[in-house]
C-alpha atoms as a PDB file:
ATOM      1  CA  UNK A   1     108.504  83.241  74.937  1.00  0.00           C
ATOM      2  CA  UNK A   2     108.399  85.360  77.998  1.00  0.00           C
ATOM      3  CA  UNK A   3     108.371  83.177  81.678  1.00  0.00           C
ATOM      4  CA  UNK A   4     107.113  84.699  85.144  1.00  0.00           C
ATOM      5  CA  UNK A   5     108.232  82.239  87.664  1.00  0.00           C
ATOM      6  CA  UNK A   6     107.285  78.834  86.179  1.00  0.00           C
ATOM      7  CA  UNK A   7     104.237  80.416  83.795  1.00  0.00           C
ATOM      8  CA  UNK A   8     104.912  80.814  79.821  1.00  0.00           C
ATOM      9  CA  UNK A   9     103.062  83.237  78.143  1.00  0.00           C
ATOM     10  CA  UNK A  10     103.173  84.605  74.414  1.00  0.00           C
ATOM     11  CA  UNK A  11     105.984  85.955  72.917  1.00  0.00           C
ATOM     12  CA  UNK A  12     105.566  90.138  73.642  1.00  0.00           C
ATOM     13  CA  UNK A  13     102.287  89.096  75.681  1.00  0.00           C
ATOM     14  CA  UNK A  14      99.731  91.694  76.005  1.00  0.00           C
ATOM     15  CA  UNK A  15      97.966  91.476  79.949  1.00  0.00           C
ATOM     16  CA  UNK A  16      94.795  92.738  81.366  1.00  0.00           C
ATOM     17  CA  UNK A  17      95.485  95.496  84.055  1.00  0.00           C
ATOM     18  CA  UNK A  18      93.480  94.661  87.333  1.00  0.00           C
ATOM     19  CA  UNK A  19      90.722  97.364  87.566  1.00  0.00           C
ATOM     20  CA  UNK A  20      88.251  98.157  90.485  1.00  0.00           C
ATOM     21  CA  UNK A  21      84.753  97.193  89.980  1.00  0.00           C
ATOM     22  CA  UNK A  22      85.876  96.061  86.075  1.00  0.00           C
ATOM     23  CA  UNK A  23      88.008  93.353  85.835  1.00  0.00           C
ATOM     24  CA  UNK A  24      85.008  90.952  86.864  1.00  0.00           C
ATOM     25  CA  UNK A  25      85.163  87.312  85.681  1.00  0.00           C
ATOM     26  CA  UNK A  26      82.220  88.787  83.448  1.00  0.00           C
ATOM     27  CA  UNK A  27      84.569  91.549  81.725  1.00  0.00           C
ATOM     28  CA  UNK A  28      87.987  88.888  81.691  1.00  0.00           C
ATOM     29  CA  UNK A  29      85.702  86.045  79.699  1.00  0.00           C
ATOM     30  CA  UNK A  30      85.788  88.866  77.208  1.00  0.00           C
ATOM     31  CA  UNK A  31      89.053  89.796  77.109  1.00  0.00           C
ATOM     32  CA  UNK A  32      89.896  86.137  77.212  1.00  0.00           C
ATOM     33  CA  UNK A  33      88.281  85.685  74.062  1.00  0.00           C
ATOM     34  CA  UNK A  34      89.948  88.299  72.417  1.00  0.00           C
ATOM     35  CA  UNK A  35      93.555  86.751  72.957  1.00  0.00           C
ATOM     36  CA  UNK A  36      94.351  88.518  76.903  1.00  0.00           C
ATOM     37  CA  UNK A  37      97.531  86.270  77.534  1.00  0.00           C
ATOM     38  CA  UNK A  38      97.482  87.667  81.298  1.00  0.00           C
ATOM     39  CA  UNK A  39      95.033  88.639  83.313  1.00  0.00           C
ATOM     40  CA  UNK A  40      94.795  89.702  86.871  1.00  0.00           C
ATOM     41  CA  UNK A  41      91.411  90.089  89.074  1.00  0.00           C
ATOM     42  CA  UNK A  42      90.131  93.442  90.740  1.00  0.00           C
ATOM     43  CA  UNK A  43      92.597  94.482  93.331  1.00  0.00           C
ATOM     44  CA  UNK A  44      91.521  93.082  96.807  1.00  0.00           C
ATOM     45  CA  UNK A  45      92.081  94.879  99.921  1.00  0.00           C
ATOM     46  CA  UNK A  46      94.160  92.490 102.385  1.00  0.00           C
ATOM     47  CA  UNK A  47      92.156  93.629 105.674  1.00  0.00           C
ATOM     48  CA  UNK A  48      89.190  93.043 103.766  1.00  0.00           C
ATOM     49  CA  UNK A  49      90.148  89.975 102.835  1.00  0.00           C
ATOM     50  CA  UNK A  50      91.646  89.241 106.185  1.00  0.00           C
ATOM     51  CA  UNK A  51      88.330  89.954 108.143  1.00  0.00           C
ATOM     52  CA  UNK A  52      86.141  88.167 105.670  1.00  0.00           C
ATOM     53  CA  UNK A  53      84.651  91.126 103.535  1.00  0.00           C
ATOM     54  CA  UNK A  54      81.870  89.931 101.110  1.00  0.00           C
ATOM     55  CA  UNK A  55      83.411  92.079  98.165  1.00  0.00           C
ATOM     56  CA  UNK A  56      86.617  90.687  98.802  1.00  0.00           C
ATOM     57  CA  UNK A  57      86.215  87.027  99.283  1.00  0.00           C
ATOM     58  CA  UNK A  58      83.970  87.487  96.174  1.00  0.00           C
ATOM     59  CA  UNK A  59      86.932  89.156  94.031  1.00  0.00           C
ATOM     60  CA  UNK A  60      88.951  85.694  94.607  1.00  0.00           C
ATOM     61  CA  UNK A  61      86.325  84.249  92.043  1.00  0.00           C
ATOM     62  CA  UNK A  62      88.259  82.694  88.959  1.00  0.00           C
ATOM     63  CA  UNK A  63      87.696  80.067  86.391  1.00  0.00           C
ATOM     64  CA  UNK A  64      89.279  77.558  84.550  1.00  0.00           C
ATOM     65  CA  UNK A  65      89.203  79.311  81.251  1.00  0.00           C
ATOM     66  CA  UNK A  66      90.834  82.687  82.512  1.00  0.00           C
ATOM     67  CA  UNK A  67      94.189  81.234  83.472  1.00  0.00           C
ATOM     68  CA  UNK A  68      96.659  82.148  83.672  1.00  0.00           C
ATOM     69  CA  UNK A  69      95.239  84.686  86.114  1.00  0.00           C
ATOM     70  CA  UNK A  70      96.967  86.506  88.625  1.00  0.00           C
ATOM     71  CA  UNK A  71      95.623  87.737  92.364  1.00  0.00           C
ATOM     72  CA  UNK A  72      95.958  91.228  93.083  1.00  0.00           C
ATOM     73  CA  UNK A  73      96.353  92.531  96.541  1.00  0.00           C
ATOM     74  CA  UNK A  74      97.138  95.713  98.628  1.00  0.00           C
ATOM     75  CA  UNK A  75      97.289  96.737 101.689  1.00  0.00           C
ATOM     76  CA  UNK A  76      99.843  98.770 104.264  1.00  0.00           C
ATOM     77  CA  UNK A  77     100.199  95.912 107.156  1.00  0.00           C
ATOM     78  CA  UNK A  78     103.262  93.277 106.273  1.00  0.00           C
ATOM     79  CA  UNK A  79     101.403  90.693 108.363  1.00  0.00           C
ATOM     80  CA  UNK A  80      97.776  91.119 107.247  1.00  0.00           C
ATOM     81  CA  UNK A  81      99.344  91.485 103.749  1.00  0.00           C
ATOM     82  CA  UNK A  82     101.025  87.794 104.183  1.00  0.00           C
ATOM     83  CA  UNK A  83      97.747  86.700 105.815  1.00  0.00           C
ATOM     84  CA  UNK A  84      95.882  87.778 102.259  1.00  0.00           C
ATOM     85  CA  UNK A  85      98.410  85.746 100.009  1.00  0.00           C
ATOM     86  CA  UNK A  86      98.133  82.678 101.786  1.00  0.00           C
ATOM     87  CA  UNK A  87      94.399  82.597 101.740  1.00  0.00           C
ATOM     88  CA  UNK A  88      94.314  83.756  97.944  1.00  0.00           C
ATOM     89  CA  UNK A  89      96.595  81.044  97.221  1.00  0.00           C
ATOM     90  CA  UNK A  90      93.479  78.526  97.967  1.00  0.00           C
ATOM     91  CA  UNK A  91      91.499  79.991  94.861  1.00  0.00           C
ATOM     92  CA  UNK A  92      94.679  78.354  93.291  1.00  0.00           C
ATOM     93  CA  UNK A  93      95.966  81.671  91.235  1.00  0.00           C
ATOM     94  CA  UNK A  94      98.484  80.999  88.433  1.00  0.00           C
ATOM     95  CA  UNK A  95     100.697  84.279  90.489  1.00  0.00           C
ATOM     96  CA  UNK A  96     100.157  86.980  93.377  1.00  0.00           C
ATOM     97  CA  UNK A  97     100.510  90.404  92.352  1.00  0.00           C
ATOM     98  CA  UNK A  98     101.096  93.482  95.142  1.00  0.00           C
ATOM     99  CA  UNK A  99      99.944  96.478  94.219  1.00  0.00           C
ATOM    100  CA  UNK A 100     102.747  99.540  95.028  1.00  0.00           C
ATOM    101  CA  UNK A 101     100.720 101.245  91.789  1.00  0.00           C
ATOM    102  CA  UNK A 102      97.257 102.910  93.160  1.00  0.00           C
ATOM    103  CA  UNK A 103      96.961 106.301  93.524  1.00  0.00           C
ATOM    104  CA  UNK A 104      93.545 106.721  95.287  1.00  0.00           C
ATOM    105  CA  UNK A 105      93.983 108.962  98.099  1.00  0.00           C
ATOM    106  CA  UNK A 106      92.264 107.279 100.678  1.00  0.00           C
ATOM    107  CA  UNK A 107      94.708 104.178  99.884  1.00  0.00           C
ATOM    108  CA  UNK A 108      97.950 106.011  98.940  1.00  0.00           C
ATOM    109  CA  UNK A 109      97.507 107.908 102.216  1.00  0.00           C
ATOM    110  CA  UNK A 110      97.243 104.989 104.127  1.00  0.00           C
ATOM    111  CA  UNK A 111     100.469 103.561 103.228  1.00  0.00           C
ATOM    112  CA  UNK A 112      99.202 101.050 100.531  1.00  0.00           C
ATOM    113  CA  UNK A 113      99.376 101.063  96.906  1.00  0.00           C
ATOM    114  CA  UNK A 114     101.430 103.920  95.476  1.00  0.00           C
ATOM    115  CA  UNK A 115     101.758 105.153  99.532  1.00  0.00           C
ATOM    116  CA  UNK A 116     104.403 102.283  99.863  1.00  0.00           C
ATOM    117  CA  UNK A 117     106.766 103.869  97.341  1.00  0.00           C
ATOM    118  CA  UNK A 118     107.261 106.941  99.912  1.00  0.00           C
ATOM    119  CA  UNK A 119     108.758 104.098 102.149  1.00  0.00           C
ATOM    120  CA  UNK A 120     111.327 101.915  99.962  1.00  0.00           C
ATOM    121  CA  UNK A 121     112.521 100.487 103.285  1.00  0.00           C
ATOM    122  CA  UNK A 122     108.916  98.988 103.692  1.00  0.00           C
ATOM    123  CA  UNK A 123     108.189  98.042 100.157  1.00  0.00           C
ATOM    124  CA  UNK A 124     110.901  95.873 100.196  1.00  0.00           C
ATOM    125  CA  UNK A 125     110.503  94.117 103.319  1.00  0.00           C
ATOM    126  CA  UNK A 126     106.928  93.822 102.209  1.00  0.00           C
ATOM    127  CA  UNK A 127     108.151  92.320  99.245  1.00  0.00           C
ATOM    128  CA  UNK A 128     110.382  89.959 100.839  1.00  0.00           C
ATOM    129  CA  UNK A 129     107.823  88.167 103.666  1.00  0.00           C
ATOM    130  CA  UNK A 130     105.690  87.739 100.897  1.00  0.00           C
ATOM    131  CA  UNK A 131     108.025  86.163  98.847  1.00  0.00           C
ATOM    132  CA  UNK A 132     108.828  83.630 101.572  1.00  0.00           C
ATOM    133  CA  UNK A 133     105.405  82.970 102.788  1.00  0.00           C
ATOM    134  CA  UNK A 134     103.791  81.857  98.980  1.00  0.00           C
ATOM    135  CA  UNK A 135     105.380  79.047  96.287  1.00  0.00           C
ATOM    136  CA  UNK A 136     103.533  81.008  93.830  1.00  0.00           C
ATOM    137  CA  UNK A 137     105.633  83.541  91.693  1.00  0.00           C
ATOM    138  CA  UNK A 138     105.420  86.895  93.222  1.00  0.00           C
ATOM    139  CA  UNK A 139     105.036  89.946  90.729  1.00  0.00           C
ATOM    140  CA  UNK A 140     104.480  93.686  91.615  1.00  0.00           C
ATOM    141  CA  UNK A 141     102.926  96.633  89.880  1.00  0.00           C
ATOM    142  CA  UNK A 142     104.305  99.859  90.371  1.00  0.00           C
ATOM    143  CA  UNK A 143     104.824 103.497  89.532  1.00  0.00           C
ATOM    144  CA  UNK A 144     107.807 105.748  88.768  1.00  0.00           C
ATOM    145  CA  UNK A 145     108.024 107.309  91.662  1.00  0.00           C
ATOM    146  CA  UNK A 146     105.959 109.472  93.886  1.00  0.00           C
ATOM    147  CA  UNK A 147     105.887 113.233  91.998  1.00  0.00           C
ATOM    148  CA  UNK A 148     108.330 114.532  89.622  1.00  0.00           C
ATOM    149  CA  UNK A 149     111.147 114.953  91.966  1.00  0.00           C
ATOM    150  CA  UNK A 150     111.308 111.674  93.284  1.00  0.00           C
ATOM    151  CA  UNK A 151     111.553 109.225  90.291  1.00  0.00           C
ATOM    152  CA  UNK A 152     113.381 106.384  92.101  1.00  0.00           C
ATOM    153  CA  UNK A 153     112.315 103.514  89.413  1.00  0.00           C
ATOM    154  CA  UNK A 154     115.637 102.291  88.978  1.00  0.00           C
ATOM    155  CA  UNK A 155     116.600 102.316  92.034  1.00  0.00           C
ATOM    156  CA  UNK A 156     113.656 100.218  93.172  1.00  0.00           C
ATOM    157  CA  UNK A 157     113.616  97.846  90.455  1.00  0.00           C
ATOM    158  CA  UNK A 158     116.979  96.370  91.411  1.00  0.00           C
ATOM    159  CA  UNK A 159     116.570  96.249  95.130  1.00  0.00           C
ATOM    160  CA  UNK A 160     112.872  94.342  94.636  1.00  0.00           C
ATOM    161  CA  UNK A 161     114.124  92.119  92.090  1.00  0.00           C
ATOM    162  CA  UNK A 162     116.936  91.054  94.911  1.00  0.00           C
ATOM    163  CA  UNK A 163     114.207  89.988  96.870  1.00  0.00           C
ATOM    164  CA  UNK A 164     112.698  87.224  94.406  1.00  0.00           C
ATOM    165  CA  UNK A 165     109.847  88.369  92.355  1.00  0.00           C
ATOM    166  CA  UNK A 166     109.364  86.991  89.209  1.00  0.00           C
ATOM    167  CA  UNK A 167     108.379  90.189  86.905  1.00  0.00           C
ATOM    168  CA  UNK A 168     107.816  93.662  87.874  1.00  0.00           C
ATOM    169  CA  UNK A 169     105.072  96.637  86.075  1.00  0.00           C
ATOM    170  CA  UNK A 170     105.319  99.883  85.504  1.00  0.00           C
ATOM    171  CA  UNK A 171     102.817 102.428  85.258  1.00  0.00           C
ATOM    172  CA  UNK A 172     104.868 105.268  83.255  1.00  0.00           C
ATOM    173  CA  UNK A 173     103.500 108.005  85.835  1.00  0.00           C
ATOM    174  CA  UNK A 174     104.001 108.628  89.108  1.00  0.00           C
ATOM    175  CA  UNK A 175     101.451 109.012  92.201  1.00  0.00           C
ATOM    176  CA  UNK A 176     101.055 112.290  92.059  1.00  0.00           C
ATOM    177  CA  UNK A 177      99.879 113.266  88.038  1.00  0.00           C
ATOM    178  CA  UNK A 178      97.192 109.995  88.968  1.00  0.00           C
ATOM    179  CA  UNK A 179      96.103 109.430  85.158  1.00  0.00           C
ATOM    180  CA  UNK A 180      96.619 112.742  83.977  1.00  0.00           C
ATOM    181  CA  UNK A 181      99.083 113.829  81.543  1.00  0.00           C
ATOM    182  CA  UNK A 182     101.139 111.805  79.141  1.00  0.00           C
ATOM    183  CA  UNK A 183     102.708 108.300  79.980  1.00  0.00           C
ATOM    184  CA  UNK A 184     106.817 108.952  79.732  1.00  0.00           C
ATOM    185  CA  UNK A 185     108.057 105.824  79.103  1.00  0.00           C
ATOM    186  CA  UNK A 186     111.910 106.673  79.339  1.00  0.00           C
ATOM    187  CA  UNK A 187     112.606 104.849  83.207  1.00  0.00           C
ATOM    188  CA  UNK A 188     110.506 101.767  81.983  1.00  0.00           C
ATOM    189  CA  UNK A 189     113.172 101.590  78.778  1.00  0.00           C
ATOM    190  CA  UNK A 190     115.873 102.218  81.452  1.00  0.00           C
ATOM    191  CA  UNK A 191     114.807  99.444  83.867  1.00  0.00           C
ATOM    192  CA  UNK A 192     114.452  96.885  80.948  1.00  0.00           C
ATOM    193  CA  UNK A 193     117.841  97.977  79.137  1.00  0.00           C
ATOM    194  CA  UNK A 194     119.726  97.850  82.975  1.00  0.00           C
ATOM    195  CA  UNK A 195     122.343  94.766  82.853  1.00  0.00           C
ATOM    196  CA  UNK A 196     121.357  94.448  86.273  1.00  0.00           C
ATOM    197  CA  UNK A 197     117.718  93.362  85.969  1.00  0.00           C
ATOM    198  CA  UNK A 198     116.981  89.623  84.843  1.00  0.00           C
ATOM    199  CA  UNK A 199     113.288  89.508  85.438  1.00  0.00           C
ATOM    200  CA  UNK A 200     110.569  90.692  82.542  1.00  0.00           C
ATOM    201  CA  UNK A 201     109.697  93.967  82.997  1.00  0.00           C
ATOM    202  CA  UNK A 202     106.508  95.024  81.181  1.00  0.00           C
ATOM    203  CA  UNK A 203     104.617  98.285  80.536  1.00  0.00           C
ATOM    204  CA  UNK A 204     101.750 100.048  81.241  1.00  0.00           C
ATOM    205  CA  UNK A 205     100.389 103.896  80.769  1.00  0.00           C
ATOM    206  CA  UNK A 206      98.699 104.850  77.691  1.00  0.00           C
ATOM    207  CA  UNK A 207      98.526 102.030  75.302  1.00  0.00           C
ATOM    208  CA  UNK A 208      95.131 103.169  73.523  1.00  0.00           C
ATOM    209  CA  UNK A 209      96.418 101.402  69.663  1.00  0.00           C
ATOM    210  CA  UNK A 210      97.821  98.654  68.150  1.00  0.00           C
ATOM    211  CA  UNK A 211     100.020 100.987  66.651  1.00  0.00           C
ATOM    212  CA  UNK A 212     101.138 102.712  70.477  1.00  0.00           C
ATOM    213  CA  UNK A 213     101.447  98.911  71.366  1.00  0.00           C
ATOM    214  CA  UNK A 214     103.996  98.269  68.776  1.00  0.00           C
ATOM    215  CA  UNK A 215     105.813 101.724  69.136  1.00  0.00           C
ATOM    216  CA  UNK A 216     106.417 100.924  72.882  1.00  0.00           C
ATOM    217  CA  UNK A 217     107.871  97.119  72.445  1.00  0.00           C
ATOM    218  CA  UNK A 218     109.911  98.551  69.702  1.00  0.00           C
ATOM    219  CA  UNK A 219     111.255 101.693  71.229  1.00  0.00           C
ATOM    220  CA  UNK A 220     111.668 100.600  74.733  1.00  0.00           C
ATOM    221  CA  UNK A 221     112.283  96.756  74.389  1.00  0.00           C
ATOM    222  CA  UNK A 222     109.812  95.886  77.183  1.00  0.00           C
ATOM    223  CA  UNK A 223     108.918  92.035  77.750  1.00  0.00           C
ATOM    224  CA  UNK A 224     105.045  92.679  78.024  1.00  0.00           C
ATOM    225  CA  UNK A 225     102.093  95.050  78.061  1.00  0.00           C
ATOM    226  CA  UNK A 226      99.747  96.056  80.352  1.00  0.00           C
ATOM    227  CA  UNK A 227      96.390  97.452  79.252  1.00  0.00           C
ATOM    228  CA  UNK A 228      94.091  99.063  81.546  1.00  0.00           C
ATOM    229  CA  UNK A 229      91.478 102.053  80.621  1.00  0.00           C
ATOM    230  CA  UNK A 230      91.877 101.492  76.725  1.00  0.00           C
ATOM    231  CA  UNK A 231      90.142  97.746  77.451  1.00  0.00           C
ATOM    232  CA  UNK A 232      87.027  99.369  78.561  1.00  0.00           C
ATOM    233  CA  UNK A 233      83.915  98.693  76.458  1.00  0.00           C
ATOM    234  CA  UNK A 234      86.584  97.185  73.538  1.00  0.00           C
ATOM    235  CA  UNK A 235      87.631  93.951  74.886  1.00  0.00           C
ATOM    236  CA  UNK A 236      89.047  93.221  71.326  1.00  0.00           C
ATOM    237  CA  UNK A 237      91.806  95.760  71.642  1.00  0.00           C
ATOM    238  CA  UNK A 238      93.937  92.282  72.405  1.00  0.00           C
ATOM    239  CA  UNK A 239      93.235  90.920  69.005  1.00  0.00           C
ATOM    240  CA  UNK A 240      93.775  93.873  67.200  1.00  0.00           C
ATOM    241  CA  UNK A 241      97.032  94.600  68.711  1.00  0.00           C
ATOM    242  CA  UNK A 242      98.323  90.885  68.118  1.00  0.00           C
ATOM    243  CA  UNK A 243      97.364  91.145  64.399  1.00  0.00           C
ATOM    244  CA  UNK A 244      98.991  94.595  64.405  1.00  0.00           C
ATOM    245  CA  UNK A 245     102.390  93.315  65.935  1.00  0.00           C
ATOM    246  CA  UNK A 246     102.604  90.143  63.599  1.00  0.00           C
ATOM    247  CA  UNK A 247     101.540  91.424  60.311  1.00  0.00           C
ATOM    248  CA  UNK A 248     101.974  95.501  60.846  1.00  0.00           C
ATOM    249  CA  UNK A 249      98.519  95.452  59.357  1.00  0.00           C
ATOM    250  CA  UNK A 250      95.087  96.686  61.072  1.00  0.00           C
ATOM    251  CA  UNK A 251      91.776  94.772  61.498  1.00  0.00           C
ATOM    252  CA  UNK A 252      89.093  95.693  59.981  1.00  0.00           C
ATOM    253  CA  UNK A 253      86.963  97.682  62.391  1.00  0.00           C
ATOM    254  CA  UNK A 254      84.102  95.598  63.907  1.00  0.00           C
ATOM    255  CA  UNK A 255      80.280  96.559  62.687  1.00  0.00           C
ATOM    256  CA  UNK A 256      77.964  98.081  65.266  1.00  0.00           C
ATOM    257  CA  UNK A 257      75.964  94.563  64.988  1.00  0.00           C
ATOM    258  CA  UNK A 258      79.005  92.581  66.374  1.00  0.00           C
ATOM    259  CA  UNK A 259      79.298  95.005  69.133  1.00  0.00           C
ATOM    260  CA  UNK A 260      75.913  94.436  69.864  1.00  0.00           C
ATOM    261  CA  UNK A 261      75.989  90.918  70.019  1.00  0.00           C
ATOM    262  CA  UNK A 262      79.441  90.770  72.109  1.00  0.00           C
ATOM    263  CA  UNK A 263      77.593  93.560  74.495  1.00  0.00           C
ATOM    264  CA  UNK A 264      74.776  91.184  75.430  1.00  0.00           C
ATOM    265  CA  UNK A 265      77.328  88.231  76.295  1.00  0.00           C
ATOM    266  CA  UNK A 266      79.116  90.570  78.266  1.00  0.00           C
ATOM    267  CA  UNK A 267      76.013  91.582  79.923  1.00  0.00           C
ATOM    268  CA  UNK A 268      74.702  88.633  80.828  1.00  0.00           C
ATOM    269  CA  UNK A 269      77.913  86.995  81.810  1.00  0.00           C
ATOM    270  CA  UNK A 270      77.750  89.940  84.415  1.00  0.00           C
ATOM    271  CA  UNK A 271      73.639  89.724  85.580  1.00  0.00           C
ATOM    272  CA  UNK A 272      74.349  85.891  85.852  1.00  0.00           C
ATOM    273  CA  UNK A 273      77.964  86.651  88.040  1.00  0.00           C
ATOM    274  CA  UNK A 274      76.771  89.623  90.298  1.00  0.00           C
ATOM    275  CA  UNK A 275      72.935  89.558  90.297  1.00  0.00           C
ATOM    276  CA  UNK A 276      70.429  92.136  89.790  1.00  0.00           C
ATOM    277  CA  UNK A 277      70.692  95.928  89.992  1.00  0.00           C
ATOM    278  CA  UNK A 278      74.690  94.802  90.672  1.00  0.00           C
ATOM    279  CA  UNK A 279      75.017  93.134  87.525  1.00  0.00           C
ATOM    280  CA  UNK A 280      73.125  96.063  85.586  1.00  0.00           C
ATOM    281  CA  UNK A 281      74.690  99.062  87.156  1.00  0.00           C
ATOM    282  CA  UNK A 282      78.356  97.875  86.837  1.00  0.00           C
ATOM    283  CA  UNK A 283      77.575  97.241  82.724  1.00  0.00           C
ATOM    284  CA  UNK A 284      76.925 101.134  82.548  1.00  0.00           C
ATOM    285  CA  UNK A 285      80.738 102.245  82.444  1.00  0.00           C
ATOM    286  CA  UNK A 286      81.229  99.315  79.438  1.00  0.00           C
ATOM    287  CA  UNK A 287      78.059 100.441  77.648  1.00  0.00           C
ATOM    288  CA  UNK A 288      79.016 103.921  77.602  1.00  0.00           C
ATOM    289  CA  UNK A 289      81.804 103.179  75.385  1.00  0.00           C
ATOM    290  CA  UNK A 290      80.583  99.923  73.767  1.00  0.00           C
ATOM    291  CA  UNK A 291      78.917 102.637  71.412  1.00  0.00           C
ATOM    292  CA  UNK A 292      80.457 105.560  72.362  1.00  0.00           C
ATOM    293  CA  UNK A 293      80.393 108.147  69.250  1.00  0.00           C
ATOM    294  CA  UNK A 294      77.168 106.762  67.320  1.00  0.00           C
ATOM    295  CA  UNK A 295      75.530 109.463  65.798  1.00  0.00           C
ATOM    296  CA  UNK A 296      72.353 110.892  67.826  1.00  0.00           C
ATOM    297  CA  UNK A 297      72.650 108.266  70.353  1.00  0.00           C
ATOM    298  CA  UNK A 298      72.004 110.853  73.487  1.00  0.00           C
ATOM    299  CA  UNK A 299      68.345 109.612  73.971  1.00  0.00           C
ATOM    300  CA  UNK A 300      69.376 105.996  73.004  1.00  0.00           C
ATOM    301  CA  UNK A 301      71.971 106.381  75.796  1.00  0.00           C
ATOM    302  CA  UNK A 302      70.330 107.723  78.331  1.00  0.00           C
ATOM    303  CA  UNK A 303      67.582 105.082  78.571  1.00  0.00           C
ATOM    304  CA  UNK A 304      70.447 102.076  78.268  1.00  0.00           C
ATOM    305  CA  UNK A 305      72.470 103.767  81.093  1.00  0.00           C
ATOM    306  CA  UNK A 306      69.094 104.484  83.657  1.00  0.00           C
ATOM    307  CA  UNK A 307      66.995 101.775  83.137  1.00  0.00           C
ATOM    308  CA  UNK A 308      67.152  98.538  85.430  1.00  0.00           C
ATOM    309  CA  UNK A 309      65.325  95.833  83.727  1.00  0.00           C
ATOM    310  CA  UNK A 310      66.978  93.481  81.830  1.00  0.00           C
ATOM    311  CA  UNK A 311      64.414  92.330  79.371  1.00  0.00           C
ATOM    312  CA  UNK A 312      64.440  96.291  78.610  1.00  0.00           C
ATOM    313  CA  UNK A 313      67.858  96.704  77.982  1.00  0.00           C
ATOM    314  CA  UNK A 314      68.385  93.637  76.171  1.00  0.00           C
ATOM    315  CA  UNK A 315      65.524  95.080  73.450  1.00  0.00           C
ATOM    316  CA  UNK A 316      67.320  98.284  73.558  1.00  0.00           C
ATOM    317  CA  UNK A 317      70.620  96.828  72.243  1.00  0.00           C
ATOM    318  CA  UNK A 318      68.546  95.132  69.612  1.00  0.00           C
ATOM    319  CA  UNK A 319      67.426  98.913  68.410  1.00  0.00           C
ATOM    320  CA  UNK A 320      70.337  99.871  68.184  1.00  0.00           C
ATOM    321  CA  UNK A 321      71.424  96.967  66.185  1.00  0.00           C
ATOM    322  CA  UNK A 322      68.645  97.238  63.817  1.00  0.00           C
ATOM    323  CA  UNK A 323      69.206 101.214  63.567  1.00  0.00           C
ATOM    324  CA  UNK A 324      72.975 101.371  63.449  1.00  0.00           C
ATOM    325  CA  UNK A 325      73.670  97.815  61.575  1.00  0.00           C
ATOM    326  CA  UNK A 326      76.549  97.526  59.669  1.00  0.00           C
ATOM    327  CA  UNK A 327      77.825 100.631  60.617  1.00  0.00           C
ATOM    328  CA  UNK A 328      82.201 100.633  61.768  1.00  0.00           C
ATOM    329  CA  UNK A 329      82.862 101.138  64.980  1.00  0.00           C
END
């Protein structure tokens, strides 16, 4: 059993990665179903959330059936960063999470996300006033440093564990490669095999596979995994990698028909969450790989990814469940 703070979680539990304008309650239901022991909201800006933004005060949304769920927030400002936590603490989140991980420019630049790791100095003290403002376990997501010469990992895990959070992430790349290039997951294995750390330390970067998913726990002894991008139109990635990691067999692969159907809860878990065109438009990225690499799909594709009517779309994932059938996925 693996503990963050006070909150017990799976043995080797495998977490949703918070991800703009994706992890909606709409897309976590699914990956709830699918056995996501962890899962964290869409990371919320803490001056939006300070001045009352729409997008972010809707992004505290969370349900009884997703928790444990943790809150997500960034920002480059320690007091309007303390001011976020304690009014995400009233949607009643299992954790808070800071985010010293995103590499966006336009919030790197600024200071926040993976811009804090150019200022240790601040990330801690950050770290700290947040700590002491919120009863909630603290966690933080992270990178490995800012570009190839400045891998500090190790450095940083130990000095913000010393300030009190509870479990620490990180994303095997640092700020500058973004997503590109392969994940090196050596620093992760060095931060969980260092005497010095106590806390869980879990990874993220790459896990695509139940069989990557078991490689990783096995070669670098991390407490958890974090899945982000490889979630994306295949919510079941969770169950396949839990039946991979107790049996060291693979599921079955599911038939284009059970895609379909899961694809229409999914989308109307998102209409009924976020409204229409909302609703519609932020299904496209999930559709696109819901049935990505069907044979002649183009046209089929093109007319589920443009059209804004649900009724329409709805009978278009019934033609391709009456045309594709049984086929594996």
């Amino acid at each position: 059993m693996v503990k963050i703070g006070n909150i017990e979680l799976h043995d080797q539990p495998l977490i949703l990665a918070p991800m703009e304008d994706i992890t909606d309650p709409s897309f976590r239901y699914m990956c709830k179903q699918f056995g996501a022991d962890l899962m964290y909201t869409e990371f919320i800006s803490s001056d939006g959330l300070i001045r009352n933004g729409r997008k972010s005060i809707q992004k505290l949304d969370i349900y009884d059936y997703e928790r444990p769920i943790g809150i997500q927030l960034y920002g480059h400002l320690i007091d309007s960063m303390v001011e976020a936590v304690q009014i995400a603490e009233k949607s009643n989140p299992e954790l808070i999470d800071i985010n010293f991980g995103c590499p966006v420019r336009k919030i790197a630049n600024r200071g926040a996300g993976a811009g804090m790791i150019r200022d240790i100095p601040q990330m801690i003290k950050m770290t700290e006033a947040i700590v002491k403002t919120t009863k909630l376990p603290v966690t933080v997501k992270t990178r490995l440093g800012w570009d190839e010469d400045n891998k500090n990992i190790v450095e940083v895990a130990e000095r913000i564990q010393d300030v009190g959070i509870k479990a620490l992430t990180i994303h095997a790349r640092t700020r500058s490669q973004l997503y590109k290039g392969r994940a090196d997951w050596t620093l992760i294995g060095e931060v969980k095999n260092n005497p010095k750390i106590k806390i869980p330390v879990i990874g993220n970067g790459d896990i695509d596979s139940p069989q990557t998913a078991g490689e990783m726990f096995r070669k670098y002894g991390v407490d958890g995994i974090m899945i982000g991008r490889a979630t994306v139109g295949h919510p079941w990635i969770f169950k396949e990698i839990r039946y991979f990691l107790e049996t060291g067999k693979k599921l079955p692969p599911l038939t284009i028909n059970e895609i379909v159907d899961l694809a229409k809860i999914h989308f109307q878990k998102s209409v009924k969450y976020k409204g229409e065109p909302r609703g519609v438009y932020e299904m496209r990225r999930h559709f696109s790989t819901y049935f990505r690499g069907l044979p002649d799909f183009k046209k089929t594709r093109i007319r589920l990814l443009t059209t804004l009517d649900v009724n329409e779309i709805t009978g278009i994932l019934d033609e391709i469940a009456g045309k594709y059938g049984e086929v594996m996925r």
